[in-house]
C-alpha atoms as a PDB file:
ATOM      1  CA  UNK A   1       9.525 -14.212 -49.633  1.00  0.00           C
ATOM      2  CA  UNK A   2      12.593 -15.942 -48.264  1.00  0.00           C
ATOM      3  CA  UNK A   3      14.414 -18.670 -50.243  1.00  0.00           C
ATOM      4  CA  UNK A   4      13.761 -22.136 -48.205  1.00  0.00           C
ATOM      5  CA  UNK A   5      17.412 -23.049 -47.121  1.00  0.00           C
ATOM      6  CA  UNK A   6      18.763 -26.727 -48.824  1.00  0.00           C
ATOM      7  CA  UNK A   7      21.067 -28.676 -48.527  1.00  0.00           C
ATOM      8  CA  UNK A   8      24.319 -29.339 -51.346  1.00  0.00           C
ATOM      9  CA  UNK A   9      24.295 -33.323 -51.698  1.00  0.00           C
ATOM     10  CA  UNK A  10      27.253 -33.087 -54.083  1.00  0.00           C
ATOM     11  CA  UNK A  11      28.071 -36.609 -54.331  1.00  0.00           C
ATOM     12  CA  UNK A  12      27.109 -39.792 -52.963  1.00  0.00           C
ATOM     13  CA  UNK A  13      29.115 -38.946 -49.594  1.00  0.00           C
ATOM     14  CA  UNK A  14      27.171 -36.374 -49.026  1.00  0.00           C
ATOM     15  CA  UNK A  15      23.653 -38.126 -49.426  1.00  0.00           C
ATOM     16  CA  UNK A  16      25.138 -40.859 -47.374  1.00  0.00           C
ATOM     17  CA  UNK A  17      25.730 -38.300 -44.312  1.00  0.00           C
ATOM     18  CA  UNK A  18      21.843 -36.486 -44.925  1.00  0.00           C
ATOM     19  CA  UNK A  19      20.764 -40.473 -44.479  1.00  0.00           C
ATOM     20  CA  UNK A  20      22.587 -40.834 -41.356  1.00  0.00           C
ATOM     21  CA  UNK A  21      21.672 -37.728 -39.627  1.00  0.00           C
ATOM     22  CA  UNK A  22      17.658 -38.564 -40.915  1.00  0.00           C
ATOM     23  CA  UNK A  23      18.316 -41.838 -39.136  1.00  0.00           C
ATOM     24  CA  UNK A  24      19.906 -40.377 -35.963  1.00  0.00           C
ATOM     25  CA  UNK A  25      16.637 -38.673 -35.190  1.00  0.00           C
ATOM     26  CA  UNK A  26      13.947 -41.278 -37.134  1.00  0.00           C
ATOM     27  CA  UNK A  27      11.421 -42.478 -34.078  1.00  0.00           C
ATOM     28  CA  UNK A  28       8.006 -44.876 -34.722  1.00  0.00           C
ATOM     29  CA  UNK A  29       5.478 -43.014 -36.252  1.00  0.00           C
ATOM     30  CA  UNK A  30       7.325 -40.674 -38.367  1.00  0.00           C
ATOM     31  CA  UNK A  31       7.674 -40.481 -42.367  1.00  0.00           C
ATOM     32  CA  UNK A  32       9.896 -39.260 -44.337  1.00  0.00           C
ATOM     33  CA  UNK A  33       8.573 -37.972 -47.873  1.00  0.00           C
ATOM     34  CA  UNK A  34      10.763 -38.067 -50.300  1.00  0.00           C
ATOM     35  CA  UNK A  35      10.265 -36.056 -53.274  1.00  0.00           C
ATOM     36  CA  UNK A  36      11.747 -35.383 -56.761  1.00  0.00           C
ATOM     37  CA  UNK A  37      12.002 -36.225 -60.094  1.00  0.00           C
ATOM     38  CA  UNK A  38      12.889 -39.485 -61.678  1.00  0.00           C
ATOM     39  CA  UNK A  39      16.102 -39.687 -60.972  1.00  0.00           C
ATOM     40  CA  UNK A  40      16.631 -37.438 -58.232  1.00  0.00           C
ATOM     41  CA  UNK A  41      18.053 -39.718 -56.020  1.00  0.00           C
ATOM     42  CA  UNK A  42      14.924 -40.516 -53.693  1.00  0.00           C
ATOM     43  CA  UNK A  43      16.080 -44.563 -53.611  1.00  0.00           C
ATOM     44  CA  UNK A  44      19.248 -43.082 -52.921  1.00  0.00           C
ATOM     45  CA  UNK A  45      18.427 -41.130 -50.146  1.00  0.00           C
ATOM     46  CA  UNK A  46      16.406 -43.735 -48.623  1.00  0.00           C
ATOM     47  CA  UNK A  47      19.216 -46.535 -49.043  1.00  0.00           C
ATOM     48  CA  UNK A  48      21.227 -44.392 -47.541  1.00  0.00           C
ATOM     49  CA  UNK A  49      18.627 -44.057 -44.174  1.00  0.00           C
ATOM     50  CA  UNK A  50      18.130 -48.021 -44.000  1.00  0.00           C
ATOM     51  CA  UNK A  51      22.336 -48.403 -43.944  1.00  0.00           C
ATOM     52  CA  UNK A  52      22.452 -45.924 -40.994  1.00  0.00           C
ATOM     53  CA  UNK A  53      19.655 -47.607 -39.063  1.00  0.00           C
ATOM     54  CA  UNK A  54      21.950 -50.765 -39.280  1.00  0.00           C
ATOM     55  CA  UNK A  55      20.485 -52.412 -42.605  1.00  0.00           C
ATOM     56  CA  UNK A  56      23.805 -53.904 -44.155  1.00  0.00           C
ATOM     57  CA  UNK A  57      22.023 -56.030 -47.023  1.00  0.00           C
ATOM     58  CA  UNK A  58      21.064 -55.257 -50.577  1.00  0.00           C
ATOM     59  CA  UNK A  59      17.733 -52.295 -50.511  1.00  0.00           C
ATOM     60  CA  UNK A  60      15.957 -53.258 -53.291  1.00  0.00           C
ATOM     61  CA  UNK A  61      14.059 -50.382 -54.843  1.00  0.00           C
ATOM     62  CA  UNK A  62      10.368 -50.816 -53.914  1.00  0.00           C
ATOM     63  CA  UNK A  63       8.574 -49.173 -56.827  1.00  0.00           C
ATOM     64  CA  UNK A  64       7.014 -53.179 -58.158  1.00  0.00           C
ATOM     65  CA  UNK A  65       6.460 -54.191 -54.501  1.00  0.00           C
ATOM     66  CA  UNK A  66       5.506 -51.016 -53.797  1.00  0.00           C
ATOM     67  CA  UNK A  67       6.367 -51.575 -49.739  1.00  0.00           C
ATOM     68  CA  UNK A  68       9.295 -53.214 -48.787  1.00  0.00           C
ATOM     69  CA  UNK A  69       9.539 -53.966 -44.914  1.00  0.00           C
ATOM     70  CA  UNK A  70      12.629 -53.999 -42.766  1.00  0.00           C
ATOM     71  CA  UNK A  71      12.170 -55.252 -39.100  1.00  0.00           C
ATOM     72  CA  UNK A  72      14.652 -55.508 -36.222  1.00  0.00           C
ATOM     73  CA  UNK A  73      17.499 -56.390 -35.650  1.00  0.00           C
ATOM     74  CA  UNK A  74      18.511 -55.427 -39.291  1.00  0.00           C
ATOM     75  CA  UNK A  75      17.399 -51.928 -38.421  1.00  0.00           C
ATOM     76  CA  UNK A  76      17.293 -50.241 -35.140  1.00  0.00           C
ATOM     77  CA  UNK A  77      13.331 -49.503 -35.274  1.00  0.00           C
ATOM     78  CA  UNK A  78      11.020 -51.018 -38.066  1.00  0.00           C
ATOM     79  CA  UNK A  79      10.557 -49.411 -41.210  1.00  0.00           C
ATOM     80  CA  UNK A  80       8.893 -49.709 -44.648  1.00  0.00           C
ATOM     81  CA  UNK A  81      10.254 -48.434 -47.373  1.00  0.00           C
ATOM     82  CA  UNK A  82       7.290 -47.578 -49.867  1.00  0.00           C
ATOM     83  CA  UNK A  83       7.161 -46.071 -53.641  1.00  0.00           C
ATOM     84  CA  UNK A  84       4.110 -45.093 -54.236  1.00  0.00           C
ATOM     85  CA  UNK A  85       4.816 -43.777 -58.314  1.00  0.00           C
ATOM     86  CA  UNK A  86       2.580 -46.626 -59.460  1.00  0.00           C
ATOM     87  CA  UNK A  87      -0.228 -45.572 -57.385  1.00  0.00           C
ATOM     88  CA  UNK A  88      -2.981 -44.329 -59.699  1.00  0.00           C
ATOM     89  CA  UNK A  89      -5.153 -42.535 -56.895  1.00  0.00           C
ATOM     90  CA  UNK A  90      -4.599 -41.972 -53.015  1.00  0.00           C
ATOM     91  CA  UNK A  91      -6.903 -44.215 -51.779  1.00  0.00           C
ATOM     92  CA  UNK A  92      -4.827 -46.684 -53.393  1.00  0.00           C
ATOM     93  CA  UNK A  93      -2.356 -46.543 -50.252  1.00  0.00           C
ATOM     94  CA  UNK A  94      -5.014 -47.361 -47.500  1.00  0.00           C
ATOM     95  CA  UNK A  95      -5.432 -50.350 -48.522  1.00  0.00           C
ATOM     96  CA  UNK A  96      -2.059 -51.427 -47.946  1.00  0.00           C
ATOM     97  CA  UNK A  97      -2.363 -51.265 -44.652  1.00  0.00           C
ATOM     98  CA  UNK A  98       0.096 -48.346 -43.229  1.00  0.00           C
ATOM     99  CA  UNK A  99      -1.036 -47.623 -40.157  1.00  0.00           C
ATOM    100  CA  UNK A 100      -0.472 -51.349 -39.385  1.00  0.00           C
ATOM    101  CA  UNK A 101       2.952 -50.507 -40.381  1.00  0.00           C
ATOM    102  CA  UNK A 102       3.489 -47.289 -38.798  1.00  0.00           C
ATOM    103  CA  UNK A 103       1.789 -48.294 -35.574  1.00  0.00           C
ATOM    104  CA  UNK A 104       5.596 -49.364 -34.321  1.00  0.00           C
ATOM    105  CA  UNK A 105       7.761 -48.061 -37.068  1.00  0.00           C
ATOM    106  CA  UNK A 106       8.634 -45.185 -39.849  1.00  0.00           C
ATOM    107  CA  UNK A 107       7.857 -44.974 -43.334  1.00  0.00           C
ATOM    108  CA  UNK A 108      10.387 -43.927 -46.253  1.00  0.00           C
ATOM    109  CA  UNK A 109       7.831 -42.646 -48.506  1.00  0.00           C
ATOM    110  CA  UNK A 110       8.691 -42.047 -52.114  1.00  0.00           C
ATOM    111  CA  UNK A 111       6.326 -40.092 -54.182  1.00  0.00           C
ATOM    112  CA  UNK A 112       4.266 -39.107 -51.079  1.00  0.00           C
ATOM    113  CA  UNK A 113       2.137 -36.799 -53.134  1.00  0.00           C
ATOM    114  CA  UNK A 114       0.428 -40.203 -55.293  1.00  0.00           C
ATOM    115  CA  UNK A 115      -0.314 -41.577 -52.023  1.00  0.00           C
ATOM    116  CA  UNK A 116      -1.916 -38.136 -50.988  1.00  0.00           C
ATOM    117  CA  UNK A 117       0.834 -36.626 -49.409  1.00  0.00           C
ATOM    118  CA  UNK A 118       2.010 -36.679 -45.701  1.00  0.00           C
ATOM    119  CA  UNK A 119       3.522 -33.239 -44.965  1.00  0.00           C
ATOM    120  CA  UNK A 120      -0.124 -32.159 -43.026  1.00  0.00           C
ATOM    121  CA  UNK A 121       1.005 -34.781 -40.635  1.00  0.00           C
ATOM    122  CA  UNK A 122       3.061 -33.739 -37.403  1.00  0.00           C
ATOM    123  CA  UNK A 123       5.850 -36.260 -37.448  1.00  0.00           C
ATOM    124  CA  UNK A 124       6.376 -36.041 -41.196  1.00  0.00           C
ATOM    125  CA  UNK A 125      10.292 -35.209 -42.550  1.00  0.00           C
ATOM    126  CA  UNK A 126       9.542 -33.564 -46.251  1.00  0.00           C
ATOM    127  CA  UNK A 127      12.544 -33.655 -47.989  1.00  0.00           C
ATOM    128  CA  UNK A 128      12.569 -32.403 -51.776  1.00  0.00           C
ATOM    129  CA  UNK A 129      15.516 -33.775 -53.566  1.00  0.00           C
ATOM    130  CA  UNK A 130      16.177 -31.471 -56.972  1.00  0.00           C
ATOM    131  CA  UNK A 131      19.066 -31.342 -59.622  1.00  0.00           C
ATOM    132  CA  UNK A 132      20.268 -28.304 -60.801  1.00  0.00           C
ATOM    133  CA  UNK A 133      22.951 -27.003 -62.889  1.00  0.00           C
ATOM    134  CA  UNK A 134      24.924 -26.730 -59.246  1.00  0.00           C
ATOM    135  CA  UNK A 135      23.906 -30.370 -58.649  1.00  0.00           C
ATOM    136  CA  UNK A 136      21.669 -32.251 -55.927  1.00  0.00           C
ATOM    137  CA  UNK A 137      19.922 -30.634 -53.094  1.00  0.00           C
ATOM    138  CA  UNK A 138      17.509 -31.416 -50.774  1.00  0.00           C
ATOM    139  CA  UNK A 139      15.402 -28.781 -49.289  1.00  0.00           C
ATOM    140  CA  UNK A 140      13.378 -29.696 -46.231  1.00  0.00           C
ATOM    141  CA  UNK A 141      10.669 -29.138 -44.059  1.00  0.00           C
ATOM    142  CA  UNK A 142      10.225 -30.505 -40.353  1.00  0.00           C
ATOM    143  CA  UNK A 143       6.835 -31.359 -39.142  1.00  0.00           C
ATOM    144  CA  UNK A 144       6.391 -29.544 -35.517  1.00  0.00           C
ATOM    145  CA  UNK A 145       7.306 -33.226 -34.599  1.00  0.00           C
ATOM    146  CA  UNK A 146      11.112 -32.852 -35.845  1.00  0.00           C
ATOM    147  CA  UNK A 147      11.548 -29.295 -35.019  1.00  0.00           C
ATOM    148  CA  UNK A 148      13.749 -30.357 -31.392  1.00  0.00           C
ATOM    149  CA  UNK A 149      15.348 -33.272 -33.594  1.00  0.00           C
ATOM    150  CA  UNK A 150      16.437 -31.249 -36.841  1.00  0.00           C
ATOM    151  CA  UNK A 151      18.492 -28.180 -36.984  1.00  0.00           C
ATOM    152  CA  UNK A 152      18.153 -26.053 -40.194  1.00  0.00           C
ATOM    153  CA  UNK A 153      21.594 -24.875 -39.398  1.00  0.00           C
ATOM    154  CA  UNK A 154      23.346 -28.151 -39.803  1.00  0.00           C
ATOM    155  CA  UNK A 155      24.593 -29.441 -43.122  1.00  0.00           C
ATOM    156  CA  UNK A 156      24.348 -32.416 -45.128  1.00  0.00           C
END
């Protein structure tokens, strides 16, 4: 079995360029699943994405709202920015109306796995952020949807 590659997010510089290169490629109708531990640096990650699609005011994190909205022309394309942690079962996250969301726009999805997870989707960004004795990295996965917009080869 081959070791998936990651990415070294060493410091905040280095999340901040992963964000911009997410948002260089981030069309309506993908998500982005961001996974991790408390603390991992998932809000980070996804500030990080909403500054490079042009957001320049404060991201709150969304884990009371649980989805927090941006629309045009803050950002370049509408997003929501959900954290779905407080979700205590799956169907939980139909009923806040996603698709409705998603039918013009992408979705920063924290926690994707309480919401039932998105990776089975084609146009879904999985990025697993872990820290390790070396630090942060994010290993991830493009959907068949990504695979001409992300290059495995690049770096953070």
């Amino acid at each position: 079995m081959t070791a998936r590659p990651f990415l070294a997010l060493p410091d905040e510089a280095a999340t901040q360029r992963l964000g911009a290169r997410i948002a260089a490629g981030l069309q309506a109708g993908d998500v982005v699943a961001l996974s991790g531990d408390l603390g991992a640096g998932k809000t980070t990650l996804a500030r990080a994405i909403l500054r490079a699609l042009g957001h320049a005011g404060e991201v709150p994190s969304p884990s009371f709202a649980i989805i927090e909205p941006y629309e045009p022309p803050a950002v370049r394309l509408p997003v929501v920015h959900a954290d779905f942690y407080r979700l205590a079962h799956p169907q939980e996250a139909e009923e806040l109306g996603l698709e409705d969301y998603r039918a013009d726009g992408a979705l920063i999805a924290e926690w994707p796995e309480q919401a039932g997870g998105f990776t089975h989707e084609g146009a879904c960004l999985a990025i697993h952020i872990e820290v390790g004795p070396e630090g942060r990295r994010a290993i991830v996965r493009p959907g068949p949807d990504w695979l001409g917009r992300w290059d495995d080869s690049e770096s953070a």
